[in-house]
Protein backbone atom coordinates (compact mmCIF):
# COMPACT_ATOMS: atom_id res chain seq x y z
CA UNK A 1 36.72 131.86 186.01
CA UNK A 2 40.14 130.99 184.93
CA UNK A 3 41.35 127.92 182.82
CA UNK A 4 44.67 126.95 182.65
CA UNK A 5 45.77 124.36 180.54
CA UNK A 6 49.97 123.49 179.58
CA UNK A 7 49.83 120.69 177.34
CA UNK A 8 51.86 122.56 174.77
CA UNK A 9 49.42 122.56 172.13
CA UNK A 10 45.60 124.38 171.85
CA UNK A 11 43.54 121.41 170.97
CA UNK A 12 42.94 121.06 175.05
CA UNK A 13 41.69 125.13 175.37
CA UNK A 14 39.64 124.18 172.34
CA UNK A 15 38.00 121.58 173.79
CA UNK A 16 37.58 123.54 177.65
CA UNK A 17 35.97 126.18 175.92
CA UNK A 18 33.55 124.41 173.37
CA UNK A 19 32.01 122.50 176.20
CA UNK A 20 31.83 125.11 178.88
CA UNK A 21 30.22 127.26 176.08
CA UNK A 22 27.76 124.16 175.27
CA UNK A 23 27.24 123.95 179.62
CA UNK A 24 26.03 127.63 179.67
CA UNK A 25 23.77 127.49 176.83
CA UNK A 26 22.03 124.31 177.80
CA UNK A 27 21.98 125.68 181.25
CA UNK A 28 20.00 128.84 179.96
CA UNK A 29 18.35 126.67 177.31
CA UNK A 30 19.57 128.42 174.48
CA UNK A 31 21.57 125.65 172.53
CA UNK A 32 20.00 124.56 169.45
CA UNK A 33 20.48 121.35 167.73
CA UNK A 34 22.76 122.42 165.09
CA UNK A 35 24.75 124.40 167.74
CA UNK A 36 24.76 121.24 169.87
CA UNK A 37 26.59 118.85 167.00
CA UNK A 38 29.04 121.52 165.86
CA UNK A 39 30.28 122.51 169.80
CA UNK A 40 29.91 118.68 170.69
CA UNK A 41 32.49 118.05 167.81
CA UNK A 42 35.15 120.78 169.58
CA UNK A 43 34.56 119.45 172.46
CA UNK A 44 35.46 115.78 172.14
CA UNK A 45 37.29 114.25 169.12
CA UNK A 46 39.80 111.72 167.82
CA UNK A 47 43.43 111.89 168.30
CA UNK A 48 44.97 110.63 165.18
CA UNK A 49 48.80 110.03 164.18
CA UNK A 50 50.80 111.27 161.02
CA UNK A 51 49.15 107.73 159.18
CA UNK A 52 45.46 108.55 159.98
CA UNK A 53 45.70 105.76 162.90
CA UNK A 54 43.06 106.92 166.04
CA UNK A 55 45.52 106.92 168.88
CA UNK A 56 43.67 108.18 171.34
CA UNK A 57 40.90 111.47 172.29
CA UNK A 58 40.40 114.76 173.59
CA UNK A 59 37.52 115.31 176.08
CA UNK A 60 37.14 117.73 178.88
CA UNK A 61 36.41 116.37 182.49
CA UNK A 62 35.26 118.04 185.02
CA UNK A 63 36.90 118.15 188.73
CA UNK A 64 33.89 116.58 189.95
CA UNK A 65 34.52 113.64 187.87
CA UNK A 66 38.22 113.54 188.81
């Protein structure tokens, strides 16, 4: 598998990887609850300006979703 992301900064491999890693482990059913919150939290979160303002997010999508 290769992931390629060129956004310039590594909050969008952060998220890839947090939720493919959360994918796999529910897949296998190894994800615990606690594991769940923290890799949901990596995964998808606020974008927020220099003032504290939410401006926007970072999620992943899939290609099937595309």
């Amino acid at each position: 598998m290769a992931v390629k992301i060129n956004d310039g900064a590594q909050r969008a491999a952060t998220a890839v990887m947090a939720n493919l890693l959360l994918q796999v482990l529910q897949k296998h059913s190894l994800v615990t609850t606690k594991a769940m919150e923290v890799l949901q939290s990596y995964a998808r979160f606020p974008l927020k300006n220099w003032n504290g303002t939410t401006v926007g997010s970072v999620e992943p999508v899939s290609f099937a979703e595309l």
